[in-house]
Protein backbone atom coordinates (compact mmCIF):
# COMPACT_ATOMS: atom_id res chain seq x y z
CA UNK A 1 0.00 0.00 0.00
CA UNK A 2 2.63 2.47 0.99
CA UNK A 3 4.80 1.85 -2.66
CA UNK A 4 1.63 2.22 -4.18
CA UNK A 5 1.04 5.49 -2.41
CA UNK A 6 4.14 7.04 -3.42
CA UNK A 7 4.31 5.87 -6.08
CA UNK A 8 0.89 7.60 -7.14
CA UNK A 9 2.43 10.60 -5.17
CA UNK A 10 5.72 10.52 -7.42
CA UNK A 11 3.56 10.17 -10.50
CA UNK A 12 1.51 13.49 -9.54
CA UNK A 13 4.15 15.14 -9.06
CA UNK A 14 5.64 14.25 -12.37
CA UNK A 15 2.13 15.11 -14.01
CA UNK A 16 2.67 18.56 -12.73
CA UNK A 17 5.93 19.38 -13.02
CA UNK A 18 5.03 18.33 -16.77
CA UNK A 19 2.03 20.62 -16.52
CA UNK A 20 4.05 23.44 -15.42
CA UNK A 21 6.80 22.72 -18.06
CA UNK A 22 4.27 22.78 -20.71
CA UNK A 23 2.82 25.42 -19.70
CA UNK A 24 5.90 27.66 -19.47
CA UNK A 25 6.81 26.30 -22.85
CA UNK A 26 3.21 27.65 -24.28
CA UNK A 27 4.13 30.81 -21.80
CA UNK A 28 7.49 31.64 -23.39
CA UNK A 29 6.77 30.64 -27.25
CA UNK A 30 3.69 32.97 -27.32
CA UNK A 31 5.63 35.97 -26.12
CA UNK A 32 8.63 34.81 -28.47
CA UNK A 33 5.74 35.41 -31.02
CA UNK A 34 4.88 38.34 -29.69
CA UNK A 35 8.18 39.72 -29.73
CA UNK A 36 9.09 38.98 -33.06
CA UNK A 37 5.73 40.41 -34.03
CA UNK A 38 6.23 43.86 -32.16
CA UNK A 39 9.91 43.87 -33.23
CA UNK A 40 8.19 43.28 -37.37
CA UNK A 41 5.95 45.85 -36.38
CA UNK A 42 8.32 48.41 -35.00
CA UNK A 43 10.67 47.62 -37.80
CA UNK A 44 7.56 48.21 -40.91
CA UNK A 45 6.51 51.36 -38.65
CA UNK A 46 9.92 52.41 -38.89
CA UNK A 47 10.21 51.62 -42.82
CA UNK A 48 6.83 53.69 -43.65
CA UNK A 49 8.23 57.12 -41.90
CA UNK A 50 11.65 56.10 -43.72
CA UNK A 51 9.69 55.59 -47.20
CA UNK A 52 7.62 58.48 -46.51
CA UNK A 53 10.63 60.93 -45.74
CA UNK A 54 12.37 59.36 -48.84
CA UNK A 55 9.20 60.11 -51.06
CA UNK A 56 9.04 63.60 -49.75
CA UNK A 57 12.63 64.54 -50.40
CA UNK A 58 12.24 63.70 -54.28
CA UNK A 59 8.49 65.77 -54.49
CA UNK A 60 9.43 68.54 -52.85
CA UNK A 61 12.42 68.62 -55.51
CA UNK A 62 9.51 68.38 -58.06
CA UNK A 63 7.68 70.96 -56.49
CA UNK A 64 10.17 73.04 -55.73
CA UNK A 65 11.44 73.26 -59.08
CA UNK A 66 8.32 73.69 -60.59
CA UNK A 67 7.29 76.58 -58.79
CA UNK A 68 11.28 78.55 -59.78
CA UNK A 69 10.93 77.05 -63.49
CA UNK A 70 6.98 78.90 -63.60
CA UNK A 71 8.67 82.16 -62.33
CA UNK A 72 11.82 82.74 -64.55
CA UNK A 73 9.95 81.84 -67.59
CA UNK A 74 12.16 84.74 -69.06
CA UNK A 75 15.65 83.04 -68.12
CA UNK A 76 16.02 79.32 -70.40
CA UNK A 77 19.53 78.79 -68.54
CA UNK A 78 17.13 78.46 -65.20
CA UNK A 79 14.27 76.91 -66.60
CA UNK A 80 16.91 74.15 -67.61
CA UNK A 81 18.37 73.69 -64.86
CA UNK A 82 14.92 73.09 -63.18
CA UNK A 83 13.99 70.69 -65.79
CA UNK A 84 17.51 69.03 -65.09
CA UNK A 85 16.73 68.89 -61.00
CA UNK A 86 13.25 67.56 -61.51
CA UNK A 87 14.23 65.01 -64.28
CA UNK A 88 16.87 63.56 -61.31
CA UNK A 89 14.32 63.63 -58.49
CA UNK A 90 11.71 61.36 -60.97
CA UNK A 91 14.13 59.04 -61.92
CA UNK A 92 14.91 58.99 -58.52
CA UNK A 93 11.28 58.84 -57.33
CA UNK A 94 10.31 56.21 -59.59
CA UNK A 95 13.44 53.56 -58.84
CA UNK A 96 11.78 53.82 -55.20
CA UNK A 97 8.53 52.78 -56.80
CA UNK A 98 9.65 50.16 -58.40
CA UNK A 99 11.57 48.74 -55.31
CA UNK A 100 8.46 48.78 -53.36
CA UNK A 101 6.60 47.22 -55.89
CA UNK A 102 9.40 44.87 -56.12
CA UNK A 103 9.37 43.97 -52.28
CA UNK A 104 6.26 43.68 -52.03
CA UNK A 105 6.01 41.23 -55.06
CA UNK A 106 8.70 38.77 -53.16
CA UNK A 107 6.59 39.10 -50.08
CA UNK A 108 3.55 37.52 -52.18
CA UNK A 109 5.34 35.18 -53.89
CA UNK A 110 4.65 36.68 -56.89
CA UNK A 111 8.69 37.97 -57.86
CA UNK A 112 9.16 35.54 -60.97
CA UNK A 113 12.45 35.66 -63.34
CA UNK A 114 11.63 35.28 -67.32
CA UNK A 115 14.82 34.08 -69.12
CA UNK A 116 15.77 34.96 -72.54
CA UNK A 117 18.85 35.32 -74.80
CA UNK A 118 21.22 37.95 -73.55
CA UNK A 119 24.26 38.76 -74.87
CA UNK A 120 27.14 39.35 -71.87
CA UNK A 121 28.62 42.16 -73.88
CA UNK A 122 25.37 44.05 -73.93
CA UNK A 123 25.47 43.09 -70.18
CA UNK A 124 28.80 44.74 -69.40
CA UNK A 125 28.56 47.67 -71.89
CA UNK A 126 24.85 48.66 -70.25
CA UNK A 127 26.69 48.52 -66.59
CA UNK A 128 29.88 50.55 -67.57
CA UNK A 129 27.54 53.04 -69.54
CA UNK A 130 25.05 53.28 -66.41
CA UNK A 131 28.24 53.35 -63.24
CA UNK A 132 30.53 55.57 -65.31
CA UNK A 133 28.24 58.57 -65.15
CA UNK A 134 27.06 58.23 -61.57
CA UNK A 135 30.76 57.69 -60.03
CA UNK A 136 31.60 60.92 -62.15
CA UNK A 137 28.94 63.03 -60.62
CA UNK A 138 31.15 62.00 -57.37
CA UNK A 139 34.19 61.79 -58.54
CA UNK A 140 34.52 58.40 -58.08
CA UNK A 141 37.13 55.80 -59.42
CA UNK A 142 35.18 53.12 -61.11
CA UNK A 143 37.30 50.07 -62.57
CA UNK A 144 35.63 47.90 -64.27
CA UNK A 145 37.05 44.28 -65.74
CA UNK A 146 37.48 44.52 -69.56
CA UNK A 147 37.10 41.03 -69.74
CA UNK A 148 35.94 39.86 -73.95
CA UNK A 149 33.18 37.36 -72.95
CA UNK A 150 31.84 36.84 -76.14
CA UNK A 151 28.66 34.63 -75.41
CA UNK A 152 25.22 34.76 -75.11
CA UNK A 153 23.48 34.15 -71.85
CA UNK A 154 20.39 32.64 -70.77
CA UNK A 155 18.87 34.96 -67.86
CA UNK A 156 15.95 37.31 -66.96
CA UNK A 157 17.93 40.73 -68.80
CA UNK A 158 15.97 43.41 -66.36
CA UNK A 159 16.34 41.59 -63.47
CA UNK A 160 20.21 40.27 -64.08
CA UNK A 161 20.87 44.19 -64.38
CA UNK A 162 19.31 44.97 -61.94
CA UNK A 163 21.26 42.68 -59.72
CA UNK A 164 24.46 44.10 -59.87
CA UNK A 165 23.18 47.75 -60.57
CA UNK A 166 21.61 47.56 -57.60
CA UNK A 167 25.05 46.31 -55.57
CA UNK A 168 26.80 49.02 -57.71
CA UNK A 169 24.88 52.10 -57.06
CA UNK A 170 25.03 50.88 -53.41
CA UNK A 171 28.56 51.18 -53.57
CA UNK A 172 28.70 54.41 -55.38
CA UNK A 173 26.35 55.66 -52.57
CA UNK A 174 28.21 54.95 -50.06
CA UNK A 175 31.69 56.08 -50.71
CA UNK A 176 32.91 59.10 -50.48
CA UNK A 177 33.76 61.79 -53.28
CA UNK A 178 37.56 60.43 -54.69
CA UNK A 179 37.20 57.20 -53.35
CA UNK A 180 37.38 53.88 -55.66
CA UNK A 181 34.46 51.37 -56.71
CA UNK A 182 35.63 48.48 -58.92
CA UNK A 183 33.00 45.31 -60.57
CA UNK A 184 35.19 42.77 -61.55
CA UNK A 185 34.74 39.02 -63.12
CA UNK A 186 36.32 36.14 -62.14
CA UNK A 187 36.87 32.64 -61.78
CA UNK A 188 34.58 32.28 -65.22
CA UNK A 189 34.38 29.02 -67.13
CA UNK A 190 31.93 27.41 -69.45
CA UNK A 191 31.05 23.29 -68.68
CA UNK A 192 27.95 21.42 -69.13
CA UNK A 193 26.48 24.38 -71.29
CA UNK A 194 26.77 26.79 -68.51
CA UNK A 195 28.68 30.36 -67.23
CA UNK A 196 30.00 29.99 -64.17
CA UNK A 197 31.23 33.31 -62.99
CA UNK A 198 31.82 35.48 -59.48
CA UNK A 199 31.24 39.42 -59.68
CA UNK A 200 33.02 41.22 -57.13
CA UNK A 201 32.12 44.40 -56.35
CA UNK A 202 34.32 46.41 -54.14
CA UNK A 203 34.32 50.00 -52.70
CA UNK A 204 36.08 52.09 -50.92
CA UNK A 205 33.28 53.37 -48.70
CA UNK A 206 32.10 54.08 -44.92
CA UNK A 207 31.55 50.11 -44.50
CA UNK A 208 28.72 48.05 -41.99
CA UNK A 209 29.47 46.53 -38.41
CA UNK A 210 29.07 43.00 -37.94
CA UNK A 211 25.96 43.48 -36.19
CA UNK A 212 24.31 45.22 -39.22
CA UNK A 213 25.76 42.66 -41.66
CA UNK A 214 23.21 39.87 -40.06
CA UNK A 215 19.99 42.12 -41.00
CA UNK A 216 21.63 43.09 -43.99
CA UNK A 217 19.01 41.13 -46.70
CA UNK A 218 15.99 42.47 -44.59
CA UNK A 219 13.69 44.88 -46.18
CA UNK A 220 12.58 46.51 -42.96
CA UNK A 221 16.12 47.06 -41.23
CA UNK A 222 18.40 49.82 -40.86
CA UNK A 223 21.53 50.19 -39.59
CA UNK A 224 21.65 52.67 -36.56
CA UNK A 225 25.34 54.41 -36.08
CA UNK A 226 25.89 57.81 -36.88
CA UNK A 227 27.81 56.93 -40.49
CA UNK A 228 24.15 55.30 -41.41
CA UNK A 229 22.57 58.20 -40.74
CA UNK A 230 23.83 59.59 -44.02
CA UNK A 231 22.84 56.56 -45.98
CA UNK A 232 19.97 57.57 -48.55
CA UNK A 233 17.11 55.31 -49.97
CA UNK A 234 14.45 53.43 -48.34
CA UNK A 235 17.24 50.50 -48.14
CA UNK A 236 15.03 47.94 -50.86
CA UNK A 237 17.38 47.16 -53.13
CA UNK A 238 19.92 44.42 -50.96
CA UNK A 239 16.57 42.52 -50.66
CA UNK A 240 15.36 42.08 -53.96
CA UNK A 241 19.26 41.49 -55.43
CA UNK A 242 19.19 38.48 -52.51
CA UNK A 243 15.82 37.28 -54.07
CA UNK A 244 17.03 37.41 -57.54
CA UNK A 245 20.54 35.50 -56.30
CA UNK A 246 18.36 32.94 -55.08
CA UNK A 247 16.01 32.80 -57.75
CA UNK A 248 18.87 32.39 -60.00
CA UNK A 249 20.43 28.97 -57.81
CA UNK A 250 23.75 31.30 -56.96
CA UNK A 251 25.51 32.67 -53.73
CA UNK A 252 26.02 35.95 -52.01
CA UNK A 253 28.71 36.53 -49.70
CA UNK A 254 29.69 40.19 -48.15
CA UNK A 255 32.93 41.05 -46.33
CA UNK A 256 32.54 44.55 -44.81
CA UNK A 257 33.86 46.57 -41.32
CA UNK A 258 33.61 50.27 -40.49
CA UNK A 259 35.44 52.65 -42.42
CA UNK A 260 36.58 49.41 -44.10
CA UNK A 261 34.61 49.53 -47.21
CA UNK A 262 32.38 46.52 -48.56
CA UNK A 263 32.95 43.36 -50.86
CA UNK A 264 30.09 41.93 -52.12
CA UNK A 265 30.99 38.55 -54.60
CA UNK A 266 27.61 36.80 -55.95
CA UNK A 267 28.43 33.56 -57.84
CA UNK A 268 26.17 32.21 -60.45
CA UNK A 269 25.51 29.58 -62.79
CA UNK A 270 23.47 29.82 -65.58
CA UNK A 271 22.64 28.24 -68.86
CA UNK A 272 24.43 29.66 -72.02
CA UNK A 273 21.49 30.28 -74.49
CA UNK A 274 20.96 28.51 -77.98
CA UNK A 275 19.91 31.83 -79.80
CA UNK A 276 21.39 35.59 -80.35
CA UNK A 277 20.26 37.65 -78.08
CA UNK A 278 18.06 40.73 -78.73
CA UNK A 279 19.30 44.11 -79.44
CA UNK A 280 20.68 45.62 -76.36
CA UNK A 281 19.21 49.22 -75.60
CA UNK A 282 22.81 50.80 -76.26
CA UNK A 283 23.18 54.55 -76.81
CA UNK A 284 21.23 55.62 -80.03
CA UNK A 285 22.35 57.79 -82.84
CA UNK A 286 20.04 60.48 -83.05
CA UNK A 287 20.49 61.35 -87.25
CA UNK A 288 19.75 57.99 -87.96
CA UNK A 289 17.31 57.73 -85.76
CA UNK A 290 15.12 61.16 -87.05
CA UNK A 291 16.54 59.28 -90.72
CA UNK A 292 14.43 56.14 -89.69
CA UNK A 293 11.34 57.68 -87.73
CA UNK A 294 10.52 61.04 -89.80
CA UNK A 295 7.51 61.29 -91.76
CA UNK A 296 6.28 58.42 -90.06
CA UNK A 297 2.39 58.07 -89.69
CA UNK A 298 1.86 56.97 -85.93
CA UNK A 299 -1.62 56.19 -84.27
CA UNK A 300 -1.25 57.22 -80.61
CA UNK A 301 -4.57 55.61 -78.45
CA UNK A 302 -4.41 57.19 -75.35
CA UNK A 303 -7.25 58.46 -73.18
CA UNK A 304 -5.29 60.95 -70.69
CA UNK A 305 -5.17 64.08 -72.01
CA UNK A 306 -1.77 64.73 -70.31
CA UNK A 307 -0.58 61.32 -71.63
CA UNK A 308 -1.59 62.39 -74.91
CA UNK A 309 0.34 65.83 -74.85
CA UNK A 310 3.18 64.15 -73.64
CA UNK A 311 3.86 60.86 -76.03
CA UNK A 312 2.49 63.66 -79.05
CA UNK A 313 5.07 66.02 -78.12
CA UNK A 314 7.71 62.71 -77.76
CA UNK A 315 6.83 61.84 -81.12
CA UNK A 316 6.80 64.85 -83.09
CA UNK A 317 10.49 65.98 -81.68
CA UNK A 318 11.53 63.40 -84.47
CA UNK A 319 8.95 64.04 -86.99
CA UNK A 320 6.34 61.98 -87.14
CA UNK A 321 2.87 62.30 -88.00
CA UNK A 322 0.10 61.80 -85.53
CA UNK A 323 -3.03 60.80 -84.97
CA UNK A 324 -5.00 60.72 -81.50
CA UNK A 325 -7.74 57.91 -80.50
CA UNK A 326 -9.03 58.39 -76.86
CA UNK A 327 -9.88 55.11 -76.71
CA UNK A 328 -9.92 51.44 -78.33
CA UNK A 329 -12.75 52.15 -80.23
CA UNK A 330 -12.09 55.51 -82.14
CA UNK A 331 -8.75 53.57 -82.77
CA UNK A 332 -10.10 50.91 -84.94
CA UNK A 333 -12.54 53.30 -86.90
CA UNK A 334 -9.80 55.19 -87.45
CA UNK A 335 -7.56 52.31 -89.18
CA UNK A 336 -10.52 51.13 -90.64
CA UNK A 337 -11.51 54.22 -92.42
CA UNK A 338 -8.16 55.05 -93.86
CA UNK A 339 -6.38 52.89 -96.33
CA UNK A 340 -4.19 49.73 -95.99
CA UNK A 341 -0.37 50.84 -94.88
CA UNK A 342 -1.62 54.32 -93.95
CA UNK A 343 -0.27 54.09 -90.47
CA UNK A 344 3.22 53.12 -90.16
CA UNK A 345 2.97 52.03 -86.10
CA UNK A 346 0.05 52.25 -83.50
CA UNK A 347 0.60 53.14 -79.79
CA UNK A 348 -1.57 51.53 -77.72
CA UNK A 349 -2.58 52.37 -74.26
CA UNK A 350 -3.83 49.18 -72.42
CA UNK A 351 -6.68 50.43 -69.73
CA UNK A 352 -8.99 52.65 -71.88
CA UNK A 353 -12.89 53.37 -71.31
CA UNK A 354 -15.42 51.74 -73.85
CA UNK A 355 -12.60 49.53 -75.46
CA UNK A 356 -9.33 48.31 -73.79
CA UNK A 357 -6.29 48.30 -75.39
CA UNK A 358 -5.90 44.25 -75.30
CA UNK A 359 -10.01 44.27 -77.53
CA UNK A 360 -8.54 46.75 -79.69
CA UNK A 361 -5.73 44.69 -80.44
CA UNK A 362 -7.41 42.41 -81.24
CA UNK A 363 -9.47 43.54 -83.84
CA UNK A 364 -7.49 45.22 -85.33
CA UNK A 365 -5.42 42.36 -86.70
CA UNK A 366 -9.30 41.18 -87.98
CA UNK A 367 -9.77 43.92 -89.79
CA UNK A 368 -9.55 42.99 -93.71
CA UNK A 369 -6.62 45.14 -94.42
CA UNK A 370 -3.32 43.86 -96.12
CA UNK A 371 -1.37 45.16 -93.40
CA UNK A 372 -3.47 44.42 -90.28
CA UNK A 373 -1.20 41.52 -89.51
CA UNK A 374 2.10 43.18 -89.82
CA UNK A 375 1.32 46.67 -88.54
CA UNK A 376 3.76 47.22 -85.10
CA UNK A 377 1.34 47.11 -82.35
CA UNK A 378 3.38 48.51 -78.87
CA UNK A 379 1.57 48.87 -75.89
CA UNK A 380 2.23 51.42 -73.34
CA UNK A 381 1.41 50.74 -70.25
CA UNK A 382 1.79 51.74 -66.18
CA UNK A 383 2.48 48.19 -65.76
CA UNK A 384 5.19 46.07 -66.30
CA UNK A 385 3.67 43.05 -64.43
CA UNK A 386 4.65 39.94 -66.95
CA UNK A 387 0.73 38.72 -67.05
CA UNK A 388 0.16 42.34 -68.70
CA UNK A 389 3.05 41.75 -71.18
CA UNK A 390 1.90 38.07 -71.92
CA UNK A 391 -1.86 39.26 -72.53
CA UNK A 392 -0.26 42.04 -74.59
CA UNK A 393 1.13 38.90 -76.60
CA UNK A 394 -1.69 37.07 -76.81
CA UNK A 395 -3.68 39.90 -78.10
CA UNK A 396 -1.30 40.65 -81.05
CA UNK A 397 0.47 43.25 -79.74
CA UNK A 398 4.88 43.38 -80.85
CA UNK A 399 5.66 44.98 -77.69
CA UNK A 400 5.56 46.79 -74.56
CA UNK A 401 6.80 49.34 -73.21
CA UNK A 402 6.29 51.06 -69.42
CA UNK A 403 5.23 54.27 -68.51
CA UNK A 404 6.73 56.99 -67.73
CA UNK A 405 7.77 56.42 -71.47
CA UNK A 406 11.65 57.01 -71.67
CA UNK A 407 11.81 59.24 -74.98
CA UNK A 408 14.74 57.26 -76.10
CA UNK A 409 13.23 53.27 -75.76
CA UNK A 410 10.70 54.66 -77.29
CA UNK A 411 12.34 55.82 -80.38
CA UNK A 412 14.54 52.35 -80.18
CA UNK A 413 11.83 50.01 -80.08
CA UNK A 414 10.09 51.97 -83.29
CA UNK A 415 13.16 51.86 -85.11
CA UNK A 416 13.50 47.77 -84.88
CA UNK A 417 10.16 47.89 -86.10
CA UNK A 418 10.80 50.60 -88.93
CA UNK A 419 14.06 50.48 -90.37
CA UNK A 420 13.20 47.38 -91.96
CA UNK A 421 9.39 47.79 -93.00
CA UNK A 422 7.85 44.76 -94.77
């Protein structure tokens, strides 16, 4: 009787000291939750004032300028250098877009690459072309490899460039005027029909602490020493390259200290593609350009009236001829009613009242006209999401191009389509 007693007392006592253990466990994992919710919070409430003062900074460039450039009408030297200060706050403004639309793409699952042919030299000449003019403005040192890798890729070209322009401007940002940023290739090889390559890039800047080096691929993290402080940008960019690293099977690895500088090398592997790439957006020549474009009928379907001002005036700077449709429907009574080959290209904005852009499309390659099925159809549109460009496909459109329309892929993407006009 008495083992059975204590034993039933030892086995109570066991039942609660496993009641208690649980119970702290439930106890300490709920406000491990809870932390690492309020610290998620504190860091997101923390990103919007940082994205919000960020935004601000490049509007009230906008504004500002807008206002000067509306009172010294009478002085052209001021007006352009307004036009030159607002042009670098929008560019500005709009890489911050796209990083947020970026981040918050990978936090949906929605961030997809889309491989295609890309020559490396169009890779290389597009980064020394982009990093030579920034590291000017600050007197920067770039070096760049001047490696001949004479092959054609097989990656996702925005993204890939964005990769390392984002680790590049990064480094331009952060070091100081006369100080040195270099982007070098090495280790490269091609074996079992792929690239295998790391890209260093190197700077002489103000550096990170160890600490800061852990958060570094976080969206919603900053770094808080007083060196940081002068750090611009809503600090995006280091989580999207990580994204497209991974995306892409490869590996990122950062040595960095303060007042050190930072080495970033990202190794990748990717397939070497079976076809020539497309034509790289290089620098255009302007005479043969106006040669290729002028005289040019274009149909411009647009319904903003702003929009419409704005691609007319684009167009006409190189001579063409246009006509307006404010939506999809005016568009194809307008190519109906005139005769085949009339228009030489049609613009095509994608979200239009009564017709869309994608209907339009659409029936306008119906429409019994010789050249209904080879007229260029480009769409122009706010989004670059990849469903929008594969609808714009499937609706018999040649291309697309994203607004705020860059005056000069605009008159690129014509010319492929004009130069050599069936």
């Amino acid at each position: 009787m008495l083992k059975n007693a204590i034993l039933l007392v030892v086995f109570v006592v066991l039942l609660c000291a496993m009641a208690v253990i649980t119970v702290t466990l439930i106890r300490r994992a709920e406000k491990e939750k809870n932390d690492a919710l309020q610290k998620a919070s504190d860091a997101r409430t923390e990103f919007l004032a940082q994205i919000s003062n960020d935004i601000k900074t490049p509007m009230n460039v906008i504004m500002g300028m807008t206002a000067i450039g509306m009172e010294e009408t009478n002085n052209p030297e001021k007006v352009a250098e307004c036009f030159e200060k607002i042009d670098t706050a929008s560019h500005f403004l709009m890489g911050l877009l796209n990083d947020l639309v970026d981040v918050s793409k990978i936090e949906m699952g929605r961030f997809h690459l889309h491989p295609r042919s890309y020559a490396f030299s169009d890779f290389m000449d597009a980064t020394r072309v982009m990093l030579e003019t920034a590291c000017v403005e600050k007197q920067i040192n770039f070096q760049m490899t001047d490696e001949n890798i004479n092959i054609n890729i097989l990656v996702d070209p925005m993204r890939f460039n964005q990769l390392f322009f984002n680790l590049l401007s990064n480094a331009v940002k952060f070091t100081p005027e006369r100080g040195t940023v270099s982007f070098r290739i090495c280790n490269y090889a091609t074996h079992n029909n792929q690239f295998s390559a790391d890209y260093i890039v190197k700077d002489t800047g103000i550096g990170m602490s160890e600490e800061f080096q852990k958060l570094l691929f976080e969206p919603f993290t900053k770094e808080k020493h007083s060196e940081a402080e002068k750090r611009n940008g809503a600090g995006l960019g280091l989580a999207i390259v990580q994204n497209i690293v991974k995306q892409m099977g490869g590996t990122i690895e950062v040595k960095s200290g303060i007042g050190e500088g930072t080495e970033v090398k990202v190794h990748l592997d990717v397939e070497l593609a079976q076809i020539q790439p497309e034509k790289a957006g290089g620098p255009v020549d302007m005479d043969a350009t106006r040669a290729i474009l002028k005289g040019k009928r274009i149909l411009l379907v647009e319904d903003h009236p702003l929009n419409v001002e704005i691609s007319k005036r684009i167009l006409e700077r190189q001579d063409m001829l246009v006509a307006c449709a404010e939506n999809g429907n005016t568009a194809l009574t307008l190519f109906e009613g005139n005769e085949p080959h009339y228009f030489d290209a049609i613009l095509m904005d994608l979200r239009m009242p009564e017709m869309d852009g994608f209907e339009a499309a659409r029936r306008i390659r119906r429409v019994p006209h010789s050249d209904a099925q080879m007229i260029p159809i480009i769409a122009m549109s706010v989004s670059d999401a990849q469903e929008d460009v594969d609808d714009c496909k499937e609706a018999g459109m040649n291309a697309h191009i994203a607004k705020p329309v860059e005056p000069q892929k605009l008159y690129q993407i014509l010319c492929e389509y004009l130069q050599n006009p069936i």
